[in-house]
PDB file of N, CA and C in Angstrom:
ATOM      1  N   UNK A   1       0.831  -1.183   0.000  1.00  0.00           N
ATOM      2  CA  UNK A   1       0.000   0.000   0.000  1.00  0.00           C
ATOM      3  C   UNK A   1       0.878   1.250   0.000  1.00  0.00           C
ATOM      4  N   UNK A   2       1.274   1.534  -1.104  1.00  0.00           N
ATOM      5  CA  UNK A   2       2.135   2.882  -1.569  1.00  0.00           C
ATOM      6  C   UNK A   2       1.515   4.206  -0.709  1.00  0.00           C
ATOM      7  N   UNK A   3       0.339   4.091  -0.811  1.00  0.00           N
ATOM      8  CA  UNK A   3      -0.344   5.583  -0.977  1.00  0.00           C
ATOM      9  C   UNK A   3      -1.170   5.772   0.765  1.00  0.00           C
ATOM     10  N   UNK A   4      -0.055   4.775   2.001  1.00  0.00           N
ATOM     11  CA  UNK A   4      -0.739   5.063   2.790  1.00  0.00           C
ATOM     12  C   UNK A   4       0.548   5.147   4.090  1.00  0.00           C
ATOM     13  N   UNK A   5       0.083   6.489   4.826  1.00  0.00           N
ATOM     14  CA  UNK A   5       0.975   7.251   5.487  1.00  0.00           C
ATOM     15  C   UNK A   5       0.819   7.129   6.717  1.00  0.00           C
ATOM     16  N   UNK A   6       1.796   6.285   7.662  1.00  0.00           N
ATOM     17  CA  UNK A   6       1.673   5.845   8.983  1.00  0.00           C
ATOM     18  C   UNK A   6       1.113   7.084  10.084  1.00  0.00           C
ATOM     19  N   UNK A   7       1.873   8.008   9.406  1.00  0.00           N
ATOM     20  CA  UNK A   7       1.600   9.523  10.643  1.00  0.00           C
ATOM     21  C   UNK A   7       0.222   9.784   9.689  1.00  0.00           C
ATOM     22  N   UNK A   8      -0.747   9.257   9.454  1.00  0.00           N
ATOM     23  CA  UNK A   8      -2.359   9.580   9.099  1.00  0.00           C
ATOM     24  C   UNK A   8      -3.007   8.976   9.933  1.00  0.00           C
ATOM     25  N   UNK A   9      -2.183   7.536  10.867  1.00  0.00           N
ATOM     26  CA  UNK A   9      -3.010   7.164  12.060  1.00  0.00           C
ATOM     27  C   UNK A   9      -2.382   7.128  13.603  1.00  0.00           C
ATOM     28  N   UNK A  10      -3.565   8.424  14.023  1.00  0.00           N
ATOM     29  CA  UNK A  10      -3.232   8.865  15.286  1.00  0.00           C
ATOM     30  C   UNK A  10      -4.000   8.496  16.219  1.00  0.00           C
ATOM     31  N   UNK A  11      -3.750   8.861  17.440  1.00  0.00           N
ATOM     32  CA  UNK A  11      -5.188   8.837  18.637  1.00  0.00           C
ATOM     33  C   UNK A  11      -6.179   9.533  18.039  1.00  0.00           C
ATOM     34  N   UNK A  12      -6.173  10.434  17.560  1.00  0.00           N
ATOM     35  CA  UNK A  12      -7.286  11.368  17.054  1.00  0.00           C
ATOM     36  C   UNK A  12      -8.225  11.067  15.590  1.00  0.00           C
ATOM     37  N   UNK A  13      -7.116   9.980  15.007  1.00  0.00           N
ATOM     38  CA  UNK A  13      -8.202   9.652  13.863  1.00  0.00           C
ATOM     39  C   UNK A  13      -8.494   8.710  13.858  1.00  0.00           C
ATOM     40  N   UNK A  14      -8.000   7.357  14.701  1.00  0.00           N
ATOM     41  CA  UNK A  14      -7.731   6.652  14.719  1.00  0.00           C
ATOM     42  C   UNK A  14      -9.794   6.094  14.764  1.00  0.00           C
ATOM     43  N   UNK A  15      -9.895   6.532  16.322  1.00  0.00           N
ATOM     44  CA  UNK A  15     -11.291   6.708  16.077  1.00  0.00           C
ATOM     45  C   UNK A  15     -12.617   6.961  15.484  1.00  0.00           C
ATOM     46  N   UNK A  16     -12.328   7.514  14.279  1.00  0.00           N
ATOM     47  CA  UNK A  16     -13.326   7.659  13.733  1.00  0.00           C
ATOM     48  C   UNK A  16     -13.180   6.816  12.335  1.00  0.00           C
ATOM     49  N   UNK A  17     -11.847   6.600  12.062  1.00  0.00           N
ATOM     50  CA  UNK A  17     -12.005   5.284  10.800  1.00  0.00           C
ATOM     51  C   UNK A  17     -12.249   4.185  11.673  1.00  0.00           C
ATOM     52  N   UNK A  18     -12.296   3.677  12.842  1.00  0.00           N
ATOM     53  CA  UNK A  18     -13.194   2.865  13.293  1.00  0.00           C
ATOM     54  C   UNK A  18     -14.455   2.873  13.446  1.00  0.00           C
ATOM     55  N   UNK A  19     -15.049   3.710  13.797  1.00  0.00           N
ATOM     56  CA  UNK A  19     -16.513   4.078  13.322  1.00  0.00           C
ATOM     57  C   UNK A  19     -17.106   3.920  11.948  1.00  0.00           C
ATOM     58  N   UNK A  20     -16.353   4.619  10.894  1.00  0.00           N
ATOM     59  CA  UNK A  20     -16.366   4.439   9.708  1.00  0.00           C
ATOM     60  C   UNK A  20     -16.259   2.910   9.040  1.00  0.00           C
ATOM     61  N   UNK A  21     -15.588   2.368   8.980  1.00  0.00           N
ATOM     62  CA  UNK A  21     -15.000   1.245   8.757  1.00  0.00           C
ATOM     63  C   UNK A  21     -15.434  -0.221   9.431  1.00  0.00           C
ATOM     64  N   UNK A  22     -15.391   0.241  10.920  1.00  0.00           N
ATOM     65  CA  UNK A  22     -15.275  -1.050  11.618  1.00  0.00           C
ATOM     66  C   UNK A  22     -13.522  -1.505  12.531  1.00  0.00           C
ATOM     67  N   UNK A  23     -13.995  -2.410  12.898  1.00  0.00           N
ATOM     68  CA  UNK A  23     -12.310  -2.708  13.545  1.00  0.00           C
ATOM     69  C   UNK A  23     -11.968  -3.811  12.754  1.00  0.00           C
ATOM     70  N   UNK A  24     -10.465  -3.640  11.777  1.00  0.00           N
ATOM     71  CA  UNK A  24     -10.335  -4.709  10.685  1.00  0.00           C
ATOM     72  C   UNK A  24      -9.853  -5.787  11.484  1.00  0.00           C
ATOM     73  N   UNK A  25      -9.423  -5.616  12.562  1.00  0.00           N
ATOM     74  CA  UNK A  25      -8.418  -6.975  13.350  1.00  0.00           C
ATOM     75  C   UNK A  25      -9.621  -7.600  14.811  1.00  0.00           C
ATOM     76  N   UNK A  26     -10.908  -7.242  14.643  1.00  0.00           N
ATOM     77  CA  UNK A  26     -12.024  -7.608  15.100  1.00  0.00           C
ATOM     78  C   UNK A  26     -12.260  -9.438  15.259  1.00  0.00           C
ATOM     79  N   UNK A  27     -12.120  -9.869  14.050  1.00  0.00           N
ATOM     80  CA  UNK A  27     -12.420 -11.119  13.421  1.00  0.00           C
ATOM     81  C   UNK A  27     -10.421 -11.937  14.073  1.00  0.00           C
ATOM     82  N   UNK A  28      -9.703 -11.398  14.600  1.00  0.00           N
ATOM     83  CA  UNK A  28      -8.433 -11.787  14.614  1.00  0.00           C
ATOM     84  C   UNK A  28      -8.124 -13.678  15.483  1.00  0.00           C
ATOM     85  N   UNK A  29      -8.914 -13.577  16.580  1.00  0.00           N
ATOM     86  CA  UNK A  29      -8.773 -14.549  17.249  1.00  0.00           C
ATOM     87  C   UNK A  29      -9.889 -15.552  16.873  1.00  0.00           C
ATOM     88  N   UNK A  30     -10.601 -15.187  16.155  1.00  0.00           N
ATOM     89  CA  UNK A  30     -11.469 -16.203  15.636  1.00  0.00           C
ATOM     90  C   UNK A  30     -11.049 -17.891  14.849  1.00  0.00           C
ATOM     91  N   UNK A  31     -10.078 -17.875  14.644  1.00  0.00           N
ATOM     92  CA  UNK A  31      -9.774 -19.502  13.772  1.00  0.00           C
ATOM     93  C   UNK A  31      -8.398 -18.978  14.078  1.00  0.00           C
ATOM     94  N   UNK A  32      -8.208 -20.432  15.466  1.00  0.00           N
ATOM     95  CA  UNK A  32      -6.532 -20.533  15.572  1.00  0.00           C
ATOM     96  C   UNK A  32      -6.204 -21.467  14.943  1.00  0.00           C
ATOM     97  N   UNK A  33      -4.363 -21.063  14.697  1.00  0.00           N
ATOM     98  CA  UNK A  33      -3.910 -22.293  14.206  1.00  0.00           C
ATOM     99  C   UNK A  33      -2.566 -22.596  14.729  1.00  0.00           C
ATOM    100  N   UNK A  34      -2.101 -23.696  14.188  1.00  0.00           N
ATOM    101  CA  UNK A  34      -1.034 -24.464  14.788  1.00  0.00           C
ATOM    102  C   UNK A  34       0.305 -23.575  14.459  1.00  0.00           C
ATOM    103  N   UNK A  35       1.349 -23.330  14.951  1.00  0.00           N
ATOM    104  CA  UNK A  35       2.951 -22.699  14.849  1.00  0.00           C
ATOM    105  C   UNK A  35       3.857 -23.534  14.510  1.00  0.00           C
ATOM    106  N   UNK A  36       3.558 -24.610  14.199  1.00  0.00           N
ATOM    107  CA  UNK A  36       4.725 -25.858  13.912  1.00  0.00           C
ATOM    108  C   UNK A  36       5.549 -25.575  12.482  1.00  0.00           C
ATOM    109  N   UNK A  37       4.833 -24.949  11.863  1.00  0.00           N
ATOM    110  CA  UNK A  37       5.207 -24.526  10.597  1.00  0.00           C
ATOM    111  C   UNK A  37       5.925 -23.404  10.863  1.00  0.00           C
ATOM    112  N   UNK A  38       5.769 -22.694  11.575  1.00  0.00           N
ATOM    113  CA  UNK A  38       6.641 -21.316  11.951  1.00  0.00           C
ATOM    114  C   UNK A  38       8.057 -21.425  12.886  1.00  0.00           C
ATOM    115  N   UNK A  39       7.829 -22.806  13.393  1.00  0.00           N
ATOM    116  CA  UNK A  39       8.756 -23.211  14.374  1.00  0.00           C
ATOM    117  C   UNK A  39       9.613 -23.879  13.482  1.00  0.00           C
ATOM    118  N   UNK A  40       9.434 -24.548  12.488  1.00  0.00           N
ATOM    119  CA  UNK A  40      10.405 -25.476  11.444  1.00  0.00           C
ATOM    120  C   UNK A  40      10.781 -24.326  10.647  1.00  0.00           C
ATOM    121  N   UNK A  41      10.067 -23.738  10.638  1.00  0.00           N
ATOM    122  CA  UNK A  41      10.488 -22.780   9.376  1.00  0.00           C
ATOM    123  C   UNK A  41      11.978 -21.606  10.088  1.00  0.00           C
ATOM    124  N   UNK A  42      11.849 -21.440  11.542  1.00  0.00           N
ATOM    125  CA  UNK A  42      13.007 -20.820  12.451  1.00  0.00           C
ATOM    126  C   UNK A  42      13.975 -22.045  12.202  1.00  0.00           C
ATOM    127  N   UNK A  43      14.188 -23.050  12.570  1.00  0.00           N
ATOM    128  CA  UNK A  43      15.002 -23.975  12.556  1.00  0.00           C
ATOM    129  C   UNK A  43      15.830 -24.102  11.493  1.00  0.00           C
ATOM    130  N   UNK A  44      14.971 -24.492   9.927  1.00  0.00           N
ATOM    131  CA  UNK A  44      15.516 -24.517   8.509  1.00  0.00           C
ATOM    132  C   UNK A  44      16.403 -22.934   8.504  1.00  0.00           C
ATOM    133  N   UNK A  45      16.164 -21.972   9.018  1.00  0.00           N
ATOM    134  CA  UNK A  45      16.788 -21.001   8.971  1.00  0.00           C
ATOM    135  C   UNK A  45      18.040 -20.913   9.692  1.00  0.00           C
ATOM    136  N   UNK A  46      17.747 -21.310  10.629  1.00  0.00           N
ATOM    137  CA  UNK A  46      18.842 -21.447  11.883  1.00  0.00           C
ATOM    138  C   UNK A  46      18.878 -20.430  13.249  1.00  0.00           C
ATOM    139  N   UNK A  47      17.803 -20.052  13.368  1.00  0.00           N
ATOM    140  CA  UNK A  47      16.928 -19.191  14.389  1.00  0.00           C
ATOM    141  C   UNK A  47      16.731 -20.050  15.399  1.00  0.00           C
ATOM    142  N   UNK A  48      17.082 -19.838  16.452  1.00  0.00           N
ATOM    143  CA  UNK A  48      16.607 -20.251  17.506  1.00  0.00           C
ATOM    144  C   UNK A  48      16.070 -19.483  18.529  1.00  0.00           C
ATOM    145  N   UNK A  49      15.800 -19.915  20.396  1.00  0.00           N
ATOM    146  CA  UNK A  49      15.328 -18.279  20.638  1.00  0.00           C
ATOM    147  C   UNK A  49      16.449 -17.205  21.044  1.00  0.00           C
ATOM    148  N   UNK A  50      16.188 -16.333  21.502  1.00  0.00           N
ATOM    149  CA  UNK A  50      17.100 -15.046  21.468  1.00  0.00           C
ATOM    150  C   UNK A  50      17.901 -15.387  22.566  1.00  0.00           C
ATOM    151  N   UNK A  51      19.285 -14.859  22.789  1.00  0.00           N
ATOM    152  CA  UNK A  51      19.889 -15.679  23.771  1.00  0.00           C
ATOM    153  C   UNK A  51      20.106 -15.241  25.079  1.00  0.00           C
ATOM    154  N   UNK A  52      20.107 -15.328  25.897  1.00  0.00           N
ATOM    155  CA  UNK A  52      20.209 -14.669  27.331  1.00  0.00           C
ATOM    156  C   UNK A  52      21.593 -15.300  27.886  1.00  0.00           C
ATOM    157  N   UNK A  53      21.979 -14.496  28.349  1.00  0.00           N
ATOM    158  CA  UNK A  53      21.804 -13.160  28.502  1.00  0.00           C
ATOM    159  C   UNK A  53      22.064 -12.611  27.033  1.00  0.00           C
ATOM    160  N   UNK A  54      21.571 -11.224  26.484  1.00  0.00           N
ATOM    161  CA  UNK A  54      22.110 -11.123  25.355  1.00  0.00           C
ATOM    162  C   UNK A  54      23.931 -11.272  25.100  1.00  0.00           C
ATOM    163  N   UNK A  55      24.359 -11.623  23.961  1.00  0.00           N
ATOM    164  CA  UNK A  55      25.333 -11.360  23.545  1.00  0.00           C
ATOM    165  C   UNK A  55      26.133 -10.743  22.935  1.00  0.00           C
ATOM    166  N   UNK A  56      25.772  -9.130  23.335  1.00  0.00           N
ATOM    167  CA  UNK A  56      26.657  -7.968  22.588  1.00  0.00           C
ATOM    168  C   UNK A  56      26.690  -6.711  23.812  1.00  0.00           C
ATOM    169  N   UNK A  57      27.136  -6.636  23.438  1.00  0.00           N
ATOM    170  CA  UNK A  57      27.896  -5.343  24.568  1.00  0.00           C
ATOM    171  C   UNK A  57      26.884  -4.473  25.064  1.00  0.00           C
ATOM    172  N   UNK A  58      26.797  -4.432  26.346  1.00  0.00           N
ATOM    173  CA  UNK A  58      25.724  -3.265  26.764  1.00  0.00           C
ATOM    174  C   UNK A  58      26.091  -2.044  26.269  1.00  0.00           C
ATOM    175  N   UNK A  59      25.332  -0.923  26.239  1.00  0.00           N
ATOM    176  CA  UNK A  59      25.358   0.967  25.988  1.00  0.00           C
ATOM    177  C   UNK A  59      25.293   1.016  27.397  1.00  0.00           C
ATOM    178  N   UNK A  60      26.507   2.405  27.451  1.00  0.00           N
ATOM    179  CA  UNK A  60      26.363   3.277  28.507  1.00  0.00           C
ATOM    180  C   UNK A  60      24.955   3.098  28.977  1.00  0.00           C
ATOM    181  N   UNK A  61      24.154   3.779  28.513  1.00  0.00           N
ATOM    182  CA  UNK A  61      22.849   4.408  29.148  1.00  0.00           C
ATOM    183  C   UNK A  61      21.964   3.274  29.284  1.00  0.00           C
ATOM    184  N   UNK A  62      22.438   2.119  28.634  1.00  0.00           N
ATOM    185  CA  UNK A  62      21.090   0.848  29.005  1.00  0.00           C
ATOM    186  C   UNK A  62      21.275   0.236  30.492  1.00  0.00           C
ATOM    187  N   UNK A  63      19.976  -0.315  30.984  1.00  0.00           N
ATOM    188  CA  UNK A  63      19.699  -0.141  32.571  1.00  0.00           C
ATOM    189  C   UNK A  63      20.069  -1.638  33.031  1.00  0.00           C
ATOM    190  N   UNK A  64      20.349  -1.969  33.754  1.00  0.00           N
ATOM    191  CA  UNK A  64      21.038  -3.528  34.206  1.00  0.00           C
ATOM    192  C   UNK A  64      20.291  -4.727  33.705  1.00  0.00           C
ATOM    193  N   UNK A  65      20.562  -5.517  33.158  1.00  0.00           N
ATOM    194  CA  UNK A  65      20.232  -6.952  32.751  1.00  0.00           C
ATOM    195  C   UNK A  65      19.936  -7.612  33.982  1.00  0.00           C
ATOM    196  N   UNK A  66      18.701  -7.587  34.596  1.00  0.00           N
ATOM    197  CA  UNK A  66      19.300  -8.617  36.017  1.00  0.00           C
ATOM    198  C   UNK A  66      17.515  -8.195  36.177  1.00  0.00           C
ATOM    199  N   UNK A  67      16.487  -8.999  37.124  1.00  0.00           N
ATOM    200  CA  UNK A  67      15.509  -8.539  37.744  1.00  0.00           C
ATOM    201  C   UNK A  67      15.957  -7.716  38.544  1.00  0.00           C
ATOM    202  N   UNK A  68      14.925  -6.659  38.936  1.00  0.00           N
ATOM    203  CA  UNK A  68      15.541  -6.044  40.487  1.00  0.00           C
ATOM    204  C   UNK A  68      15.723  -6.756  41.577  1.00  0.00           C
ATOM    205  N   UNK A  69      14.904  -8.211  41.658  1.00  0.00           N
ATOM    206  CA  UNK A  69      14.721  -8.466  42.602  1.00  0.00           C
ATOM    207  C   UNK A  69      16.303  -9.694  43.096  1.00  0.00           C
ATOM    208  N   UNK A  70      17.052  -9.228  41.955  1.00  0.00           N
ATOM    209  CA  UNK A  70      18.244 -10.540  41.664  1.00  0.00           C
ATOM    210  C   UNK A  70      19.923  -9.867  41.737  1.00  0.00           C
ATOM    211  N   UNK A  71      18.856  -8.111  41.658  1.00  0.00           N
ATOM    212  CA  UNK A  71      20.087  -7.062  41.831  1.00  0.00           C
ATOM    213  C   UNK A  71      20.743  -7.567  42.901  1.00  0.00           C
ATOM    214  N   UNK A  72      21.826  -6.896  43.285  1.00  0.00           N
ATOM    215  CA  UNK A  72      23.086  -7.238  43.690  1.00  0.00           C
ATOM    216  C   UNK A  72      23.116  -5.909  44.701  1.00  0.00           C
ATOM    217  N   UNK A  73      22.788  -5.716  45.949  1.00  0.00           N
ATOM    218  CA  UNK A  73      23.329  -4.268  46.588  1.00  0.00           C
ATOM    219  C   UNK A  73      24.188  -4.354  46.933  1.00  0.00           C
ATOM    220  N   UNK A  74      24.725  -2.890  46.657  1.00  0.00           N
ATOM    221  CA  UNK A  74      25.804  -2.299  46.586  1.00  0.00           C
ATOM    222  C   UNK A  74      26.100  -1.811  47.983  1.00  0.00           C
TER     223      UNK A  74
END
């Protein structure tokens, strides 16, 4: 969809193309299905899950890897 502009949906309009329209993700949980296919399909790739602790260097400004409740006082 070329001709459609993320900053056109706000809190403020958001509402009334629901009115208009309807809610398109309404019908969403209606017919589940199985992930096995999504799970083979990570594998054939070589995806697995994300790794913990991560494995790349923290930033200055990022906040401790740890629960609080596992923090360490100082």
């Amino acid at each position: 969809m070329a001709d459609v502009d993320a900053a056109d949906f706000t809190l403020a309009t958001v509402p009334e193309r629901f009115a208009r329209i309807g809610d398109p993700h309404a019908q969403i949980d209606a017919q589940a299905f199985s992930i096995e296919s999504l799970l083979e399909l990570g594998k054939r790739q070589g995806q697995g899950e994300a790794p913990w602790p991560p494995h790349y260097a923290k930033t200055e400004d990022e906040p401790p890897r740890v629960a609080p409740s596992r923090r360490r006082k100082r």
